[in-house]
C-alpha atoms as a PDB file:
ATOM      1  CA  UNK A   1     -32.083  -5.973   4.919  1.00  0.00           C
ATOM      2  CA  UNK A   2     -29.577  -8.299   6.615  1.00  0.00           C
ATOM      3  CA  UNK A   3     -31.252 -10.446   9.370  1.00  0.00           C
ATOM      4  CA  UNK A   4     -29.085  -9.870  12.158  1.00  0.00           C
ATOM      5  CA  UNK A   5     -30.325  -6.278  11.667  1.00  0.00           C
ATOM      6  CA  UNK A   6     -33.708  -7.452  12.792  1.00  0.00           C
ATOM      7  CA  UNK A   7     -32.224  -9.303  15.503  1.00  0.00           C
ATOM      8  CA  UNK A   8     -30.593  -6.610  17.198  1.00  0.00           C
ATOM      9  CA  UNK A   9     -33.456  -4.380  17.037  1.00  0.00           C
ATOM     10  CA  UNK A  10     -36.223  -6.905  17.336  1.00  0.00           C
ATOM     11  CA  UNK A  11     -39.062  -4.406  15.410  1.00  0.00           C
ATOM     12  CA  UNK A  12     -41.852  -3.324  16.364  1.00  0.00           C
ATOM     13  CA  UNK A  13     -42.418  -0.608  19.406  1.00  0.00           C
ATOM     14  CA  UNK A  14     -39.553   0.576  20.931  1.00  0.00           C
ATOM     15  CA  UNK A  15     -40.817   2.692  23.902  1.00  0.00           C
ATOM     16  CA  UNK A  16     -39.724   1.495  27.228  1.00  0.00           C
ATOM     17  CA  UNK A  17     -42.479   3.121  29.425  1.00  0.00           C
ATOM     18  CA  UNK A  18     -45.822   1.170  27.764  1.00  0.00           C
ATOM     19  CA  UNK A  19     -45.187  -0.060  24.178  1.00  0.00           C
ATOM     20  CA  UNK A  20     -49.415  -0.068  24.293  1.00  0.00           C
ATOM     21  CA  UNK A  21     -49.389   3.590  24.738  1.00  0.00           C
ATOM     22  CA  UNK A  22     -47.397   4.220  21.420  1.00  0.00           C
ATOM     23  CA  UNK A  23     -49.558   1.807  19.994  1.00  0.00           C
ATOM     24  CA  UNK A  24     -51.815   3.688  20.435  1.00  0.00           C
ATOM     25  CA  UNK A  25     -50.350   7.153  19.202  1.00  0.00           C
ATOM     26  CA  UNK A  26     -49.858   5.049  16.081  1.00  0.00           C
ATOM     27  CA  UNK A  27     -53.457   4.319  15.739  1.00  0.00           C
ATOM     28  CA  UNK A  28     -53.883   8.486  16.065  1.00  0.00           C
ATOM     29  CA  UNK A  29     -51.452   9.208  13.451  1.00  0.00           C
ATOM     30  CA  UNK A  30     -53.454  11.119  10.508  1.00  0.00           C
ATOM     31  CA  UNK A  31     -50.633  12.685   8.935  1.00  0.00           C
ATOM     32  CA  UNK A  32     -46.843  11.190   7.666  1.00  0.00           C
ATOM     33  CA  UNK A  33     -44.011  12.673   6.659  1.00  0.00           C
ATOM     34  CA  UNK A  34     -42.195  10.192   5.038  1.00  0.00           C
ATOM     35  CA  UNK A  35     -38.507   9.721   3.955  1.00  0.00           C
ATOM     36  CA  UNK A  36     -37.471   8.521   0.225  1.00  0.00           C
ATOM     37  CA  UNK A  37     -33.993   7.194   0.073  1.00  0.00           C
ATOM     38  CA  UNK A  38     -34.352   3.959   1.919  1.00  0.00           C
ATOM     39  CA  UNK A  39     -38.066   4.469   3.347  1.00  0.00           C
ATOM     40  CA  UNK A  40     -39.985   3.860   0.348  1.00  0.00           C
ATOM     41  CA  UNK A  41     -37.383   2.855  -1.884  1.00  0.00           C
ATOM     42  CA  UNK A  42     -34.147   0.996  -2.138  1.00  0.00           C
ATOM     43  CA  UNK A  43     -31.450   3.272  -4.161  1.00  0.00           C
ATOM     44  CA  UNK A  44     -28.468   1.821  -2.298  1.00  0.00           C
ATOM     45  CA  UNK A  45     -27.058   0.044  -5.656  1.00  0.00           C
ATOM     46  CA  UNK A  46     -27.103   3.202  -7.347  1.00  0.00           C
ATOM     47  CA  UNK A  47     -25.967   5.658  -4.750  1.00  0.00           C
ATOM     48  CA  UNK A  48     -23.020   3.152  -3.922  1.00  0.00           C
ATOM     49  CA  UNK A  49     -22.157   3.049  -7.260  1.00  0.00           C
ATOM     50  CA  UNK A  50     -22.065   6.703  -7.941  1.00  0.00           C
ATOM     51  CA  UNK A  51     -20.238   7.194  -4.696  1.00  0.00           C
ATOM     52  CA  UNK A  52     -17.587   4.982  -5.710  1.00  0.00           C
ATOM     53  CA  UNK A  53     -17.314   6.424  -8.956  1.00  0.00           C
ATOM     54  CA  UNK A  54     -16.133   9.766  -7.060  1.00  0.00           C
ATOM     55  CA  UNK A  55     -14.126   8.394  -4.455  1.00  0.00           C
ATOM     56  CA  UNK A  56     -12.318   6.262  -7.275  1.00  0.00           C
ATOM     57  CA  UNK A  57     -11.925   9.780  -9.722  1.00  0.00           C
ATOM     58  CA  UNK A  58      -9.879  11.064  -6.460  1.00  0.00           C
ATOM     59  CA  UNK A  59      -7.548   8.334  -5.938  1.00  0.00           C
ATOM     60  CA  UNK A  60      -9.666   6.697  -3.320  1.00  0.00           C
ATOM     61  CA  UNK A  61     -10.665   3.007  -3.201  1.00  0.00           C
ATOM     62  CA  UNK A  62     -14.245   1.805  -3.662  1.00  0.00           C
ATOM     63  CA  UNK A  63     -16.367   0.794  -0.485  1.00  0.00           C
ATOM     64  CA  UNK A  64     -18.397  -2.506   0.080  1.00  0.00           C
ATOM     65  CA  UNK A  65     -21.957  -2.187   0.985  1.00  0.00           C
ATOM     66  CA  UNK A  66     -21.215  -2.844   4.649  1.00  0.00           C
ATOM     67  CA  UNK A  67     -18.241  -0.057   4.817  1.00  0.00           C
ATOM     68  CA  UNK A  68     -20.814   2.833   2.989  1.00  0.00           C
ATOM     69  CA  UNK A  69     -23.299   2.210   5.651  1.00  0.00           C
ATOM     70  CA  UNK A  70     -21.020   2.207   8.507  1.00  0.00           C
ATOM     71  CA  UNK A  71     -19.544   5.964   7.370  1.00  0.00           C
ATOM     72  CA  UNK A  72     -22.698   7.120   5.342  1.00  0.00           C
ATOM     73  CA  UNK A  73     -24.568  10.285   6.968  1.00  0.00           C
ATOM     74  CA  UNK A  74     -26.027  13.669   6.125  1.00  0.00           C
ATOM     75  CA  UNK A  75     -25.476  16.143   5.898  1.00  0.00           C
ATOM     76  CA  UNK A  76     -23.551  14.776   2.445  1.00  0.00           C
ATOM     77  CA  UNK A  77     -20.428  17.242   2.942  1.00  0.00           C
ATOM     78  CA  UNK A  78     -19.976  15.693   6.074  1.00  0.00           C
ATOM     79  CA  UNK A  79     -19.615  12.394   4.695  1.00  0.00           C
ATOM     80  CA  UNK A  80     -17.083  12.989   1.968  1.00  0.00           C
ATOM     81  CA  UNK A  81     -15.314  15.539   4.170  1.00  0.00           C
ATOM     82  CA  UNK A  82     -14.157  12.046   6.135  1.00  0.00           C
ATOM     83  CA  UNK A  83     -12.701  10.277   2.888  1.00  0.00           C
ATOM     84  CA  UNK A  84     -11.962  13.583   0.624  1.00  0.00           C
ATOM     85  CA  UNK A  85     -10.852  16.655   2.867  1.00  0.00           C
ATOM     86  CA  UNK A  86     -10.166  19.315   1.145  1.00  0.00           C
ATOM     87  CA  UNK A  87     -11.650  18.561  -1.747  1.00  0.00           C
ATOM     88  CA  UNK A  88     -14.354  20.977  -2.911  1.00  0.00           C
ATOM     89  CA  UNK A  89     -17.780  20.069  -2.271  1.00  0.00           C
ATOM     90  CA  UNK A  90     -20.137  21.380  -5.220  1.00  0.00           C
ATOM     91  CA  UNK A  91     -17.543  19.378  -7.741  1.00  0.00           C
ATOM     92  CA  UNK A  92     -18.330  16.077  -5.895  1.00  0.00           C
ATOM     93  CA  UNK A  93     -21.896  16.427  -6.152  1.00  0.00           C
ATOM     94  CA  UNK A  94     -22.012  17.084  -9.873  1.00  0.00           C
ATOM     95  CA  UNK A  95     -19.517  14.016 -10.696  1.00  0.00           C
ATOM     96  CA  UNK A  96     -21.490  11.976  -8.053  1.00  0.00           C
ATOM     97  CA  UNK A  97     -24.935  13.343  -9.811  1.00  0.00           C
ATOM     98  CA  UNK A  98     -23.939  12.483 -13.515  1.00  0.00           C
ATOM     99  CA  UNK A  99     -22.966   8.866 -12.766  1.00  0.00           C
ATOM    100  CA  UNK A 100     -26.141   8.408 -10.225  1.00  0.00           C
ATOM    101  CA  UNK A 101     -28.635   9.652 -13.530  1.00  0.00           C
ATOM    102  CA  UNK A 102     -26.811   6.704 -15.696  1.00  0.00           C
ATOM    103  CA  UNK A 103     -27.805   4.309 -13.228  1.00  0.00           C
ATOM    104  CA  UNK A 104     -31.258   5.220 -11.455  1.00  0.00           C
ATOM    105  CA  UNK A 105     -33.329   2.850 -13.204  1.00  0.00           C
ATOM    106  CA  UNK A 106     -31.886   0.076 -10.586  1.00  0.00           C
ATOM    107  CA  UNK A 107     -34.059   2.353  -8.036  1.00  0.00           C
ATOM    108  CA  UNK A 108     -36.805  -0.229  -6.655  1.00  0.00           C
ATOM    109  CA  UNK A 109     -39.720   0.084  -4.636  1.00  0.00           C
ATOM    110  CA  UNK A 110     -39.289  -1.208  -1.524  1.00  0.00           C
ATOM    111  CA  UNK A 111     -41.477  -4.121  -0.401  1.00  0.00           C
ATOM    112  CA  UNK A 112     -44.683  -3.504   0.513  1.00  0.00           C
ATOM    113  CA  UNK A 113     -44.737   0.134  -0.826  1.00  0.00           C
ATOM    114  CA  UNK A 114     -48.057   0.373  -3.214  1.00  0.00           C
ATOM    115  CA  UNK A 115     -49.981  -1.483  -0.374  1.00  0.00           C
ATOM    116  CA  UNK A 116     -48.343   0.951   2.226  1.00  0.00           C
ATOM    117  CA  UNK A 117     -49.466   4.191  -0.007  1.00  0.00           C
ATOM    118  CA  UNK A 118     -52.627   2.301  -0.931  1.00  0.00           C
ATOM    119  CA  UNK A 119     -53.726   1.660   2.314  1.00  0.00           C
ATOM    120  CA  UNK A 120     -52.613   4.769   4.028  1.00  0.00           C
ATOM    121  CA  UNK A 121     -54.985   6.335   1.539  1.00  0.00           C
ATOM    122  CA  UNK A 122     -58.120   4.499   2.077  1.00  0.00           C
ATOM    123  CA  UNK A 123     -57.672   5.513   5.793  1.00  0.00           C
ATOM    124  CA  UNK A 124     -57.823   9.665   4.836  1.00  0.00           C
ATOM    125  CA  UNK A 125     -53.749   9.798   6.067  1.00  0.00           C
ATOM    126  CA  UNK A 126     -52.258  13.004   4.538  1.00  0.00           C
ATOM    127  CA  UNK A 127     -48.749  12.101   3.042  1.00  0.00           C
ATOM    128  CA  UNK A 128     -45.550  14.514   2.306  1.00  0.00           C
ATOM    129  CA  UNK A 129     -42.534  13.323   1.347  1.00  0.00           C
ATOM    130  CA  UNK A 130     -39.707  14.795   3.416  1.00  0.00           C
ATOM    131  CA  UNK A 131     -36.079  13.833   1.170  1.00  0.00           C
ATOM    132  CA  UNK A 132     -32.811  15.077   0.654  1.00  0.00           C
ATOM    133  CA  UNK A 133     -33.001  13.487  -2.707  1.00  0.00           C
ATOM    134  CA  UNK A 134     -32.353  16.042  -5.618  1.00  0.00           C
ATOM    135  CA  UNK A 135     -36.159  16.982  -6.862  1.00  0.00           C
ATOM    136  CA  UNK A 136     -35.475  16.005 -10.679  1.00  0.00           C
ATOM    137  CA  UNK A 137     -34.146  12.739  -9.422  1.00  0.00           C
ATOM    138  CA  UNK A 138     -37.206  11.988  -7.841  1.00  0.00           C
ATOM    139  CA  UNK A 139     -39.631  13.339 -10.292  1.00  0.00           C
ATOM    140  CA  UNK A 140     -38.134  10.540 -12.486  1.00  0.00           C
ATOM    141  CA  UNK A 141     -38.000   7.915 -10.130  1.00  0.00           C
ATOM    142  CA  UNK A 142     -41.761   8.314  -8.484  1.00  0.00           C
ATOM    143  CA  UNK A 143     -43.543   8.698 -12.232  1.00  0.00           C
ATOM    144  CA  UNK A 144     -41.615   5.176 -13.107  1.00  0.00           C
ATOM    145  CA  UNK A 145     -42.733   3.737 -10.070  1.00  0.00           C
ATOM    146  CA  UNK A 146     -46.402   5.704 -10.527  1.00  0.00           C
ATOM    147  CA  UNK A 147     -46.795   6.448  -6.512  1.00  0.00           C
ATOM    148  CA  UNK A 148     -46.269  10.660  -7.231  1.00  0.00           C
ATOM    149  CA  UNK A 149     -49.883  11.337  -7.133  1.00  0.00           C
ATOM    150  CA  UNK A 150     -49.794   9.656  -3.569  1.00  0.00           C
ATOM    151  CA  UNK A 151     -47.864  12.759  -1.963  1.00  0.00           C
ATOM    152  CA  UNK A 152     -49.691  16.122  -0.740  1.00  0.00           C
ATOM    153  CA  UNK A 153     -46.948  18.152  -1.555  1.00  0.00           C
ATOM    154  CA  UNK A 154     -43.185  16.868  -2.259  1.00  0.00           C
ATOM    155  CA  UNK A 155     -40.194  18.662   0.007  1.00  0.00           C
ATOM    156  CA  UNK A 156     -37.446  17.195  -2.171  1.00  0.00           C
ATOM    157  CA  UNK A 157     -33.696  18.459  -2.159  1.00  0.00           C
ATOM    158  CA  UNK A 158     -33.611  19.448   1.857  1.00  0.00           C
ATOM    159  CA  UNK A 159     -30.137  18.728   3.151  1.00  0.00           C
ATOM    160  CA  UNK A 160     -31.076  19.390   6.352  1.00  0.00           C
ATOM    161  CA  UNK A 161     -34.355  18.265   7.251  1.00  0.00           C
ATOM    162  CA  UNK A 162     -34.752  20.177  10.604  1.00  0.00           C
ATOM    163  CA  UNK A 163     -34.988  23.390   8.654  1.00  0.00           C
ATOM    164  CA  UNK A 164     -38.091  22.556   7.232  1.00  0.00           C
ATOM    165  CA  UNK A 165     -40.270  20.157   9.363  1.00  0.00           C
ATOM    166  CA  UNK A 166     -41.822  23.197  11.409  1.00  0.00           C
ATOM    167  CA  UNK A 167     -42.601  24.913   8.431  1.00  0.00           C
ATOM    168  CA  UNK A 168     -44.536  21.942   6.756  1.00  0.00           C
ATOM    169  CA  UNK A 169     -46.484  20.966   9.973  1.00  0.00           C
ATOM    170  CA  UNK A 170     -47.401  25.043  10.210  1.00  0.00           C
ATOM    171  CA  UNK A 171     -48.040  25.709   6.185  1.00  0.00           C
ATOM    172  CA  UNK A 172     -49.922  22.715   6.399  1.00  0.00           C
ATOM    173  CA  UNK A 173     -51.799  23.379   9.433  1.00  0.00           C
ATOM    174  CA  UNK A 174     -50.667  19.484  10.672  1.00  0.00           C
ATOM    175  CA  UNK A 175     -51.105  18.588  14.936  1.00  0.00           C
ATOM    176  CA  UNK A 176     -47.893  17.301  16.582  1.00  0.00           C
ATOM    177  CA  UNK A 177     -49.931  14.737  18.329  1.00  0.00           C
ATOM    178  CA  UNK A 178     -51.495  13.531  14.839  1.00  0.00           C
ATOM    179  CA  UNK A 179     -48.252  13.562  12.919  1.00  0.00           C
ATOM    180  CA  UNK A 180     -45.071  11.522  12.402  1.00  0.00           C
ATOM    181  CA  UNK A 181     -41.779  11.375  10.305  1.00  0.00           C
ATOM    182  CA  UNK A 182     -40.994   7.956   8.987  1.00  0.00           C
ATOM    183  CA  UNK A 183     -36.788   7.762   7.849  1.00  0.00           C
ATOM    184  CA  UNK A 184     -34.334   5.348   7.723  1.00  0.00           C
ATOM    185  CA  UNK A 185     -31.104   7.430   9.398  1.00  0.00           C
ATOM    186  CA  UNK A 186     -30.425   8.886  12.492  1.00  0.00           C
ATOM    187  CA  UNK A 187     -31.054  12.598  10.975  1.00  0.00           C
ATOM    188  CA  UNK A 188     -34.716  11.370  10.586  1.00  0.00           C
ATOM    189  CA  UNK A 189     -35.377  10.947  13.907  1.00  0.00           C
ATOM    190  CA  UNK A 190     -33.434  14.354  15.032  1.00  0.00           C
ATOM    191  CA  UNK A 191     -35.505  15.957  12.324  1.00  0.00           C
ATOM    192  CA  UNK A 192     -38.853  14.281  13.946  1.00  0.00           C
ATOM    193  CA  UNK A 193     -37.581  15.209  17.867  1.00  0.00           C
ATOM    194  CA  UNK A 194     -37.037  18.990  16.331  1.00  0.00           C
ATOM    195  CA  UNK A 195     -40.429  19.005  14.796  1.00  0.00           C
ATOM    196  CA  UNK A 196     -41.879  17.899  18.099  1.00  0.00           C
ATOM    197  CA  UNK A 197     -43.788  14.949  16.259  1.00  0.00           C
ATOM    198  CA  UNK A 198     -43.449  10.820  16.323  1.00  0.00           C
ATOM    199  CA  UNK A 199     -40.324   9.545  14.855  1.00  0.00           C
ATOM    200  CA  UNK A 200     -40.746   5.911  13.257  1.00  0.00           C
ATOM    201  CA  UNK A 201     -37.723   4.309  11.797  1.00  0.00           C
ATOM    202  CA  UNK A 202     -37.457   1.863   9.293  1.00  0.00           C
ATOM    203  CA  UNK A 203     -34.893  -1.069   8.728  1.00  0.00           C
ATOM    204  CA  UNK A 204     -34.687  -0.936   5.428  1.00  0.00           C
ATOM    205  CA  UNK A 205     -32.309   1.446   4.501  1.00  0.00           C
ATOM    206  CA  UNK A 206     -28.590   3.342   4.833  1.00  0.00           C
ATOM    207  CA  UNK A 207     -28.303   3.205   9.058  1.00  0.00           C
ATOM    208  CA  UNK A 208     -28.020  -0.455  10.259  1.00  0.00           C
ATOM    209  CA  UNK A 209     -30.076  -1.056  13.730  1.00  0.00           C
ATOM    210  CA  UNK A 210     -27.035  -0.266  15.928  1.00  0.00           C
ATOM    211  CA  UNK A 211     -26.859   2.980  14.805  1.00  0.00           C
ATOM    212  CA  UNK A 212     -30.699   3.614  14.699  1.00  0.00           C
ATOM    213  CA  UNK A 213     -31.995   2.242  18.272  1.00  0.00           C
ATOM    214  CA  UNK A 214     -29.879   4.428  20.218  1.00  0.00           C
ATOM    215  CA  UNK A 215     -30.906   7.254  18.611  1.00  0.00           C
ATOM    216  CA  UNK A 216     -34.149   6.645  21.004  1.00  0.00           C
ATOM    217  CA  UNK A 217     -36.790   6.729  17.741  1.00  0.00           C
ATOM    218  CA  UNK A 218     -40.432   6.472  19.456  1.00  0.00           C
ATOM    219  CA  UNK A 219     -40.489   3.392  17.208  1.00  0.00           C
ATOM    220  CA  UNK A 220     -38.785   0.654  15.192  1.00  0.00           C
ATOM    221  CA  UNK A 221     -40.425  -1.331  12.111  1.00  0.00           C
ATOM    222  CA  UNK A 222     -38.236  -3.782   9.995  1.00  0.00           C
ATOM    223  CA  UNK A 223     -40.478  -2.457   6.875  1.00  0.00           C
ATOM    224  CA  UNK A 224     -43.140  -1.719   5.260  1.00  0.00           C
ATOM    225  CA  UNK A 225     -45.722  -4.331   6.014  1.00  0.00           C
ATOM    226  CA  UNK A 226     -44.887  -4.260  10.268  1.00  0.00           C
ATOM    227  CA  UNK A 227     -45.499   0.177  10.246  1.00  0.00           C
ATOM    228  CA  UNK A 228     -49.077  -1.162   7.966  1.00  0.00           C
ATOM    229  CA  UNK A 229     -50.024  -3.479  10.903  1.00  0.00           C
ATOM    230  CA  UNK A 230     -49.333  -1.170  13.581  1.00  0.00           C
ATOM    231  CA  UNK A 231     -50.975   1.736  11.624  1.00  0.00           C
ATOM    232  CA  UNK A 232     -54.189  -0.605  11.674  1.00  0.00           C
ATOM    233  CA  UNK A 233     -54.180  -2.091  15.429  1.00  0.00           C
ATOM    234  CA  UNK A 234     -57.134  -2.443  16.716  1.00  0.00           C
ATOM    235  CA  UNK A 235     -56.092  -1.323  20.333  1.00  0.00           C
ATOM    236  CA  UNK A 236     -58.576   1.198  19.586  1.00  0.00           C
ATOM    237  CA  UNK A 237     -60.962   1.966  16.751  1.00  0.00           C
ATOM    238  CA  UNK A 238     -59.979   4.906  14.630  1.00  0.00           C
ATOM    239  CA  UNK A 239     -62.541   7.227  14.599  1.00  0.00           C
ATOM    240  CA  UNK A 240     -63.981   8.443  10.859  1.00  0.00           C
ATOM    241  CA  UNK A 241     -63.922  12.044  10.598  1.00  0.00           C
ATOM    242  CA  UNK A 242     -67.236  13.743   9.765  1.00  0.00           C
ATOM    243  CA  UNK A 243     -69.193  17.051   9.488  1.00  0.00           C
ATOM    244  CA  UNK A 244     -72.523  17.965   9.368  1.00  0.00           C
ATOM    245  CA  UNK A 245     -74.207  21.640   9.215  1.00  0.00           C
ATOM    246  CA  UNK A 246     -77.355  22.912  11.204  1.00  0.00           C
ATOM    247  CA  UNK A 247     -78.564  25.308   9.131  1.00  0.00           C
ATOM    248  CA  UNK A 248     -81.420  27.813  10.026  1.00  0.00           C
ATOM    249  CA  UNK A 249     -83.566  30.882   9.091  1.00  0.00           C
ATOM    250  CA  UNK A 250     -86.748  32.446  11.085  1.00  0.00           C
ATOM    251  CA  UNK A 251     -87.103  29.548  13.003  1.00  0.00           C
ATOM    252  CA  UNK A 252     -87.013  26.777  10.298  1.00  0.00           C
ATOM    253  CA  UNK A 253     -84.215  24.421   9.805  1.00  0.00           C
ATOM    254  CA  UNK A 254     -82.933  22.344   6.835  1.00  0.00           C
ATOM    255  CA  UNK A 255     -83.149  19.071   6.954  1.00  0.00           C
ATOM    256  CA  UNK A 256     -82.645  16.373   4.254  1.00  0.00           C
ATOM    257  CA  UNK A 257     -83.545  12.811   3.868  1.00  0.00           C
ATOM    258  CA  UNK A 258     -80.911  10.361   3.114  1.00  0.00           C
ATOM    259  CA  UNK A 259     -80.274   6.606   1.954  1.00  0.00           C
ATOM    260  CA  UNK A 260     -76.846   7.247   4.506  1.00  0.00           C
ATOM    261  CA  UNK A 261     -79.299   6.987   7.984  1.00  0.00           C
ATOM    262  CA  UNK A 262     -82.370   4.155   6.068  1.00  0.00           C
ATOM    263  CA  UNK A 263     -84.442   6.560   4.448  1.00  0.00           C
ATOM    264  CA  UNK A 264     -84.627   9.111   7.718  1.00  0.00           C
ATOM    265  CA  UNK A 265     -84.192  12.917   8.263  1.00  0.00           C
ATOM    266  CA  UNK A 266     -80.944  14.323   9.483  1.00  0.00           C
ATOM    267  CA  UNK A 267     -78.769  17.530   8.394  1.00  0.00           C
ATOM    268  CA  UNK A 268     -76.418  17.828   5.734  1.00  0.00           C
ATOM    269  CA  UNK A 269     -72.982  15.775   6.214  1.00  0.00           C
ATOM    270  CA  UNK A 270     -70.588  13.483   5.380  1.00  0.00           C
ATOM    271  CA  UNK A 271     -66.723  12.834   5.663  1.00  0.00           C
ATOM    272  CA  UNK A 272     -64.067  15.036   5.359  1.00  0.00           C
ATOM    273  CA  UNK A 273     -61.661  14.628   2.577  1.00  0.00           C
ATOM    274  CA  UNK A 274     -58.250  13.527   2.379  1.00  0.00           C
ATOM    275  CA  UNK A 275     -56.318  17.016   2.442  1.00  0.00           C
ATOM    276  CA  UNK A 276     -59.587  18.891   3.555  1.00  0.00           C
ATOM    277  CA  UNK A 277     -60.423  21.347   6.659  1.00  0.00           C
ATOM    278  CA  UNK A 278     -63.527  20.965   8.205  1.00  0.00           C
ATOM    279  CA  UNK A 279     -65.468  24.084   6.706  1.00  0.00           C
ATOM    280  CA  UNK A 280     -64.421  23.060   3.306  1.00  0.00           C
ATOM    281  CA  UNK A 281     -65.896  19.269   3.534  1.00  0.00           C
ATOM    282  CA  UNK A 282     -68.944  21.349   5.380  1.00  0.00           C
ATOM    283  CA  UNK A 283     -69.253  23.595   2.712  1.00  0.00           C
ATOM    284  CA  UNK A 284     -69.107  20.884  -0.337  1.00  0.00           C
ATOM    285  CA  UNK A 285     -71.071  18.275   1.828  1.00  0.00           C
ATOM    286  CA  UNK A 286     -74.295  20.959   1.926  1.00  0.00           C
ATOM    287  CA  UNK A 287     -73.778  21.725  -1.617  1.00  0.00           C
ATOM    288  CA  UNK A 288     -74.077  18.774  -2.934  1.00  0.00           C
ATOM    289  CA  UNK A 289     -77.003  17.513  -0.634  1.00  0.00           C
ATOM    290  CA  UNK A 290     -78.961  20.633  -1.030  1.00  0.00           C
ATOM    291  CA  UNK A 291     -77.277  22.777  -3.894  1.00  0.00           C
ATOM    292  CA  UNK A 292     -76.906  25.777  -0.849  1.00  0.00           C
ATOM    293  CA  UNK A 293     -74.203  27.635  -1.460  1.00  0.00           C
ATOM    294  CA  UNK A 294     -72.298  28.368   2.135  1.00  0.00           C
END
């Protein structure tokens, strides 16, 4: 990412009433929807390329970096519909998609990335990946870069994001309040605002900062490693979600002793899961500490 990019946007919290109070939201965040293209990867070289390959099939010239991510936006058919009117969308995409699969092994994670996934997983954070890049394309790209197994579930192939985001907070029984969408382009935070949930933007992808900021995203990271350190501010201590069951019959309740509280007596518990409701971890905790079946 160009430097004057981080100069204009400066990083870091954006909110203009009390940057401590999104701080803090951060801190809260248990679940994120996150953005490929851009967000967790760099696949500018190839998606230029490909691009260019069209626009240069039609009679067009090719763009520089700094002219694609001036006109670049989603929906797609927007974007071509400004340098090829007229021109039949569905045939763009398949020239644009042949050349793209010749050159997607330049796709490279973006700085940061496995300690981002690593450490968002060793805090119990539920990921999803929320792209409008074409599902094969990223089945390819996320087994090379072995981070797949990091995702929940995988929306892949949504041109417009908006469509989907109350589905996945609902089907996946996600809080607003606990829940953000991390992109790169303006359509990421629209998609976030229409969800109802925190919108973070990154720096390091297709929308340069003066396109981003005024968007009004809750908050601005120049990558990777700044969202991390935010994620693990220690404005206030992130609480460790736990269950434990108090289970009785005629009177008598079960209790177990445990090396988890020095040897004393206490009920059946422990911590939930990554990707589990509370009466599941309940349910597994007691059977495994008492072999009850709930």
């Amino acid at each position: 990412m160009e430097s004057r990019d981080l100069a204009e946007a400066g990083g870091g919290v954006r909110r203009f009433e009390d940057p401590r109070s999104e701080i803090f939201r951060l801190t809260m965040l248990r679940n994120l929807l996150l953005d490929w293209s851009g967000t967790l990867v760099d696949d500018m070289p190839p998606v230029i390329g490909a691009t260019n390959h069209v626009l240069e099939a039609h009679g067009r010239r090719p763009l520089s970096r700094e002219e694609f991510r001036t006109h670049f936006r989603l929906p797609f058919a927007e974007f071509y519909g400004e340098f090829l009117p007229g021109v039949p969308f569905d045939g763009l995409e398949d020239l644009f998609r042949r050349r793209f699969v010749e050159m997607q092994d330049e796709v490279m994670p973006l700085p940061g990335l496995r300690e981002f996934l690593d450490f968002c997983r060793e805090t119990g954070r539920r990921l999803f990946l929320l792209s409008s890049v074409r599902r094969e394309h990223f089945d390819v790209q996320a087994e090379r870069l072995g981070v797949a197994e990091y995702f929940e579930r995988c929306y892949a192939g949504v041109r417009d994001k908006r469509t989907v985001v109350g589905e996945i907070l609902r089907s996946h029984g996600l809080q607003c309040g606990e829940t953000a969408f991390v992109g790169d382009m303006i359509h990421d935070v629209e998609t976030a605002r229409h969800g109802g949930i925190m919108s973070i933007a990154v720096l390091t992808g297709y929308d340069r900062a003066e396109k981003l900021v005024p968007a009004s995203p809750d908050v601005v990271v120049s990558s990777l490693h700044e969202l991390r350190r935010l994620l693990e501010s220690d404005i206030h201590a992130r609480p460790v979600p736990a269950v434990g069951a108090l289970i009785s019959r005629g009177g008598k309740f079960l209790m177990v002793r445990t090396r988890k509280w020095g040897g004393k007596w206490g009920i059946p518990g422990g911590k939930i899961e990554r990707g589990e409701s509370a009466l599941d971890a309940v349910c597994r905790e007691v059977s495994e500490e008492t072999g009850v079946v709930l």
